[in-house]
C-alpha atoms as a PDB file:
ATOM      1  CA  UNK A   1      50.157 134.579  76.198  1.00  0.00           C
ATOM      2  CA  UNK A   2      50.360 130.797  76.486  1.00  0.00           C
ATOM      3  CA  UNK A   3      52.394 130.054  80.245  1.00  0.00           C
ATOM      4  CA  UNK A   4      53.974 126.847  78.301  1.00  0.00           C
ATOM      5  CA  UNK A   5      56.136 129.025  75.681  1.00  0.00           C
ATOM      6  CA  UNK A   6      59.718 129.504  76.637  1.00  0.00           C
ATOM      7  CA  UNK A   7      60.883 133.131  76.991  1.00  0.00           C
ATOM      8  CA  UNK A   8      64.053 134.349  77.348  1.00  0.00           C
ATOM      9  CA  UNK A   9      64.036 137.024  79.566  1.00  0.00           C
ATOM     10  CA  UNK A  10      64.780 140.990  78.166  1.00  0.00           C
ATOM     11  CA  UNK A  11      68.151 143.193  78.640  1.00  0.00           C
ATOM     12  CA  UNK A  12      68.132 144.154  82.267  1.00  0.00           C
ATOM     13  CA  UNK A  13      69.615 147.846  82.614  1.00  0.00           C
ATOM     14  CA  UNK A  14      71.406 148.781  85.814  1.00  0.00           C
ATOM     15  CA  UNK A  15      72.647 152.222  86.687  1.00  0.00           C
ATOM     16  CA  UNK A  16      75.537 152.806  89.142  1.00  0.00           C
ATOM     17  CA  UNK A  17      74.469 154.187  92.853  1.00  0.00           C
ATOM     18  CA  UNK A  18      77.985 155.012  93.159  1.00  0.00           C
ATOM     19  CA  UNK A  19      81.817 153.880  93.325  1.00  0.00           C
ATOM     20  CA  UNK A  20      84.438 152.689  95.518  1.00  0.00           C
ATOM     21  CA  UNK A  21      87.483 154.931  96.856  1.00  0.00           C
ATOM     22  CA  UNK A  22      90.048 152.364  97.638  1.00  0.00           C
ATOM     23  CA  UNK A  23      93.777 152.618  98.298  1.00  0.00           C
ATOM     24  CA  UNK A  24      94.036 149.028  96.017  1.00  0.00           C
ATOM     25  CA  UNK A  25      93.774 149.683  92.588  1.00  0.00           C
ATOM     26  CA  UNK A  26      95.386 146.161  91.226  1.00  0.00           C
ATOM     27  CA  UNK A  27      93.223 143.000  90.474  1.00  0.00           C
ATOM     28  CA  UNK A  28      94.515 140.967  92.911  1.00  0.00           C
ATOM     29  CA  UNK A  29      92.851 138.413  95.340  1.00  0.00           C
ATOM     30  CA  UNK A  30      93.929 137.919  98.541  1.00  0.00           C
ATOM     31  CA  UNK A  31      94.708 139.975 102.099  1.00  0.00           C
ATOM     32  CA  UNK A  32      91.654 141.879 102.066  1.00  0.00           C
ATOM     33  CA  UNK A  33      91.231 141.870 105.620  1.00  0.00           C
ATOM     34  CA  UNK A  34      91.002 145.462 107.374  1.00  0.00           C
ATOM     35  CA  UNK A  35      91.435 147.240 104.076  1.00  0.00           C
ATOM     36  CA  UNK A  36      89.464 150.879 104.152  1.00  0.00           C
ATOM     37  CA  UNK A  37      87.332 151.828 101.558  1.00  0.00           C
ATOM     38  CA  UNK A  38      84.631 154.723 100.707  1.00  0.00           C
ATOM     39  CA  UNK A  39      81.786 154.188  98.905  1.00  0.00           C
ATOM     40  CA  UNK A  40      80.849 156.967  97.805  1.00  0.00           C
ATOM     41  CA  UNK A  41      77.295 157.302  96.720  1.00  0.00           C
ATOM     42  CA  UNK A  42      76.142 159.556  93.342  1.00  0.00           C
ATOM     43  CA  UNK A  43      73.886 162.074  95.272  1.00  0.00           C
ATOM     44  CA  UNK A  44      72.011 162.755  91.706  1.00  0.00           C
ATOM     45  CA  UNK A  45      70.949 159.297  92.292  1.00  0.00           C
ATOM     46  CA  UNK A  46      69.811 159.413  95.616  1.00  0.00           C
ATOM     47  CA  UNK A  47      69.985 161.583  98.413  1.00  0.00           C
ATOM     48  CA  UNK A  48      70.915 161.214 101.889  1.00  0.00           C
ATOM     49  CA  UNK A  49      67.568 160.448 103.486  1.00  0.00           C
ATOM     50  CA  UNK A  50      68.254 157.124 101.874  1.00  0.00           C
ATOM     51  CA  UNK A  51      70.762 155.979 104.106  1.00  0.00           C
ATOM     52  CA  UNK A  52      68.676 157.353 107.386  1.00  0.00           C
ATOM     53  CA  UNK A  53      69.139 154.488 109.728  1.00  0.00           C
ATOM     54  CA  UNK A  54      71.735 152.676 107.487  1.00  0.00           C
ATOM     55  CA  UNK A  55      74.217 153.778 110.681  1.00  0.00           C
ATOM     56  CA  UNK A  56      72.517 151.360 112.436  1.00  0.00           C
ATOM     57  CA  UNK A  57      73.875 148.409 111.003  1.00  0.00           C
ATOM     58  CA  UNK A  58      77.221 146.865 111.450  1.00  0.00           C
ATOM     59  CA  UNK A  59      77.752 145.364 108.125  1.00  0.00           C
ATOM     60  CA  UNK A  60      76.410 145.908 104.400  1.00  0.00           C
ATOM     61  CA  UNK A  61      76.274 143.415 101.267  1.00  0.00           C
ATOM     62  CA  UNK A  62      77.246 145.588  98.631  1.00  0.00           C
ATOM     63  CA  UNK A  63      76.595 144.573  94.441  1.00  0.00           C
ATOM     64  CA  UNK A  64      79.227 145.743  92.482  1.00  0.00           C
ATOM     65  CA  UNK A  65      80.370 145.277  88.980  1.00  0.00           C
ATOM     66  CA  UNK A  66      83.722 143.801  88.078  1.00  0.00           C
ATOM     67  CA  UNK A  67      84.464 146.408  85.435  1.00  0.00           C
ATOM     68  CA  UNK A  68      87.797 146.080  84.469  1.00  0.00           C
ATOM     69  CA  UNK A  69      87.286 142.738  83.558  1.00  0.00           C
ATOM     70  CA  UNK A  70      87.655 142.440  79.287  1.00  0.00           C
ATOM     71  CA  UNK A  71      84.309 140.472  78.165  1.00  0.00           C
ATOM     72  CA  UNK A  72      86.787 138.207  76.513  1.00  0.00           C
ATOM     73  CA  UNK A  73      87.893 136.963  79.472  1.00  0.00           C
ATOM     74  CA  UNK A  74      83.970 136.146  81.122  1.00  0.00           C
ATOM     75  CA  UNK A  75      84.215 132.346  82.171  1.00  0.00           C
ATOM     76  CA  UNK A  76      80.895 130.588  81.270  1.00  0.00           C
ATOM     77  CA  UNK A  77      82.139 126.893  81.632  1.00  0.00           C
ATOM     78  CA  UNK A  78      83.873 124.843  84.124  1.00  0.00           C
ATOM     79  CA  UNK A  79      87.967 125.535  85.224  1.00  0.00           C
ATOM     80  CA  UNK A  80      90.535 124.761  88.099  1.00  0.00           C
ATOM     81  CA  UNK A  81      90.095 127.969  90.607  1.00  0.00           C
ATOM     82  CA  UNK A  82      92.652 130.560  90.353  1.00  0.00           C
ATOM     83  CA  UNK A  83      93.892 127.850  87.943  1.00  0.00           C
ATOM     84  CA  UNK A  84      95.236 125.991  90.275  1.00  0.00           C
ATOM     85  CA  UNK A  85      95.023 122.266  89.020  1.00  0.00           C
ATOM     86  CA  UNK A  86      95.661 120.942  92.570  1.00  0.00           C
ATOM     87  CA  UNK A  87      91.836 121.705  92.850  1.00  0.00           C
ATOM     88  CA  UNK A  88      88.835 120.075  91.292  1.00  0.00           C
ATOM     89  CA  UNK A  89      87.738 121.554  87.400  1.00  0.00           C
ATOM     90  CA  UNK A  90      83.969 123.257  88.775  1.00  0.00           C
ATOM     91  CA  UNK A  91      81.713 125.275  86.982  1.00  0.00           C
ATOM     92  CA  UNK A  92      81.941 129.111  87.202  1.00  0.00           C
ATOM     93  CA  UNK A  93      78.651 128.977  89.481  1.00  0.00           C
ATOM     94  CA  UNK A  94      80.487 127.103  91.855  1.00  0.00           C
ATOM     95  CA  UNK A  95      83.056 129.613  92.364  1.00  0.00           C
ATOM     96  CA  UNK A  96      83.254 133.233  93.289  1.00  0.00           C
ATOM     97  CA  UNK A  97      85.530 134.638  90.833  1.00  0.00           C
ATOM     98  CA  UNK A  98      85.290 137.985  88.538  1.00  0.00           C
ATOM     99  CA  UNK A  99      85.116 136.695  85.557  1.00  0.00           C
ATOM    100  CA  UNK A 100      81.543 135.646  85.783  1.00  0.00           C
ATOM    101  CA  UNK A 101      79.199 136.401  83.189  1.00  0.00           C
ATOM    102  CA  UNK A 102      77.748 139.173  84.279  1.00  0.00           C
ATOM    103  CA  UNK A 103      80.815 140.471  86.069  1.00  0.00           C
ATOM    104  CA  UNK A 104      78.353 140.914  88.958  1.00  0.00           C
ATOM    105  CA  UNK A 105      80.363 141.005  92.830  1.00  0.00           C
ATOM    106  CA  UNK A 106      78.597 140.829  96.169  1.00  0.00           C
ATOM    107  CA  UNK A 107      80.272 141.646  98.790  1.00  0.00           C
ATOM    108  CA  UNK A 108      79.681 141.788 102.934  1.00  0.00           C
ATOM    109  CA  UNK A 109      81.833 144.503 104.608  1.00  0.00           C
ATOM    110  CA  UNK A 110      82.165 146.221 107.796  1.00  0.00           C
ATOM    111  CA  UNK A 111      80.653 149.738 107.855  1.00  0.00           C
ATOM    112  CA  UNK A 112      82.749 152.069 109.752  1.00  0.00           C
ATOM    113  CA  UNK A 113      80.741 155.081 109.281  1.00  0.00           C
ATOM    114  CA  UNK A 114      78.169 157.203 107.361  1.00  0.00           C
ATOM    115  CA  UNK A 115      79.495 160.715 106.457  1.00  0.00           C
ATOM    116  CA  UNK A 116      76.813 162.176 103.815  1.00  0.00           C
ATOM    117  CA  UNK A 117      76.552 160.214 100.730  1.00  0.00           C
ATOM    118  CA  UNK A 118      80.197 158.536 101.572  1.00  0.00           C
ATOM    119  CA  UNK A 119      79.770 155.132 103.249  1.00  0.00           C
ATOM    120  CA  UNK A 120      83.212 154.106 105.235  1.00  0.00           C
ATOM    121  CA  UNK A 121      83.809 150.319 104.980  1.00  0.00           C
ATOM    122  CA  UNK A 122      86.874 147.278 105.923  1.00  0.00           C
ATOM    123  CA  UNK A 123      87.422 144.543 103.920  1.00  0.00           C
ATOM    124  CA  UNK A 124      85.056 145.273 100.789  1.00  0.00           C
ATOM    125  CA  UNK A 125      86.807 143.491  97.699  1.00  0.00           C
ATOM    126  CA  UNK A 126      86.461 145.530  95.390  1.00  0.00           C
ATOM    127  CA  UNK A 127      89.107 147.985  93.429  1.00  0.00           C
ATOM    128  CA  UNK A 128      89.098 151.587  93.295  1.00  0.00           C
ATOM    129  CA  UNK A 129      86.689 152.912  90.453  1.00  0.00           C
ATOM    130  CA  UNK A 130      84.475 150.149  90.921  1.00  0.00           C
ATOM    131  CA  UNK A 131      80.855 150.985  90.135  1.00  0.00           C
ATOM    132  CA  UNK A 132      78.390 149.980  92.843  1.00  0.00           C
ATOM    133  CA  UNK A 133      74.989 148.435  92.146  1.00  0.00           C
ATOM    134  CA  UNK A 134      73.290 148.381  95.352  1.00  0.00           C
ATOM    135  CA  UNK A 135      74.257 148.105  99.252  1.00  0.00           C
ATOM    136  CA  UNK A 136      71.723 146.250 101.740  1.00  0.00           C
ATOM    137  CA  UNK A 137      72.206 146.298 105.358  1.00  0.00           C
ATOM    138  CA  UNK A 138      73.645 142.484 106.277  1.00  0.00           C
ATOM    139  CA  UNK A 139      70.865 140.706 108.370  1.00  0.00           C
ATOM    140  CA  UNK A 140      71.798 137.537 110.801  1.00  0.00           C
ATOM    141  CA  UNK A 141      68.294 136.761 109.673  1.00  0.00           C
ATOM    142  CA  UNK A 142      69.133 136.572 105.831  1.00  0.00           C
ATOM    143  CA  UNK A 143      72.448 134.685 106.546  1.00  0.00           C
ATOM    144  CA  UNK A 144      72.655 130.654 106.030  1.00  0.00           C
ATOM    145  CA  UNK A 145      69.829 128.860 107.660  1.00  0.00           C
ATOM    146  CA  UNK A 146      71.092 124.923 109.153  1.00  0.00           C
ATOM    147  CA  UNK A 147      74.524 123.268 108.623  1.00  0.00           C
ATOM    148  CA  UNK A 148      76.808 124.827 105.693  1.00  0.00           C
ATOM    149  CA  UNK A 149      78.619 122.858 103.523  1.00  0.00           C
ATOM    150  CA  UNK A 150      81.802 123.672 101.453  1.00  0.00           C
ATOM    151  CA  UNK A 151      84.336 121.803  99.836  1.00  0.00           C
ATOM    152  CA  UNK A 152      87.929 121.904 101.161  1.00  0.00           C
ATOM    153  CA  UNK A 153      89.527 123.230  98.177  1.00  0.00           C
ATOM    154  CA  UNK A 154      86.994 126.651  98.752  1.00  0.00           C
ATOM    155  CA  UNK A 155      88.533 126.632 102.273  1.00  0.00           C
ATOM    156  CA  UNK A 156      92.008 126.809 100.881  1.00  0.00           C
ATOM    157  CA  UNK A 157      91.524 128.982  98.226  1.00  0.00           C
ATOM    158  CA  UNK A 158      90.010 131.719 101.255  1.00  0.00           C
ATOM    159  CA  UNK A 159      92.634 131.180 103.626  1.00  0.00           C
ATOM    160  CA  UNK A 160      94.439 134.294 102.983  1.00  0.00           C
ATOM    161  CA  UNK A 161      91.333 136.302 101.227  1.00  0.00           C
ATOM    162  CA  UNK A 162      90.880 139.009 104.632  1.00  0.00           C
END
């Protein structure tokens, strides 16, 4: 194969771990803070011995997949966040909305506890039914590196996410 030709990569095929148990069941975006959440892992995907030591950690990043969101409404250009014109027109990859093009969500929650193959977690935005990709114990090592930089109108838009 000649490494000058241009691929495009193949269908990638992802199978739910899971899904979250969540009092909120409405697509909505802010006051996330201190809500409770299971997820509750498919045990005929995996069994408990893989979450030995998970307990361990504090805090997960969990991959979800928006899937209530209508592949109509995927956003593959630029727009005004939450449509809010008071902020700057960016491109979806500068945002963290849902309706992304893969309708891929990552998360970082607070685990509570591990009972079995149910994972008890704060402030996880995601819905109730939401299928769940993969979870990864959250690392101070793996976090931002140096001086982070965000514009103001992200700030905003997050004041009242948790």
């Amino acid at each position: 194969m000649d490494p000058t030709s241009q691929r495009q990569p193949g269908a990638v095929t992802v199978r739910p771990i899971g899904q979250v148990v969540s009092p909120r069941g409405e697509l909505t975006d802010d006051h996330w803070g201190e809500v409770p959440a299971v997820i509750r892992l498919d045990a005929a995907v995996h069994g408990e011995e893989a979450l030995l030591g998970l307990a361990d950690f504090s805090h997960l990043e969990v991959v979800f997949h928006f899937h209530r969101v209508p592949e109509e409404e995927i956003e593959t250009g630029a727009r005004h966040p939450r449509g809010n014109t008071d902020w700057p027109l960016v491109g979806i990859f500068a945002q963290r909305g849902k309706d992304r093009p893969n309708r891929l969500g990552v998360s970082r929650c607070t685990l509570v506890k591990v009972d079995g193959m149910d994972l008890h977690v704060r402030d996880l935005d995601a819905v109730d039914g939401t299928p769940v990709l993969d979870i990864k114990p959250y690392l101070r090592e793996f976090g931002p590196r140096g001086e982070l930089r965000q514009p103001q109108w992200s700030t905003e838009l997050v004041r009242s996410y948790y």
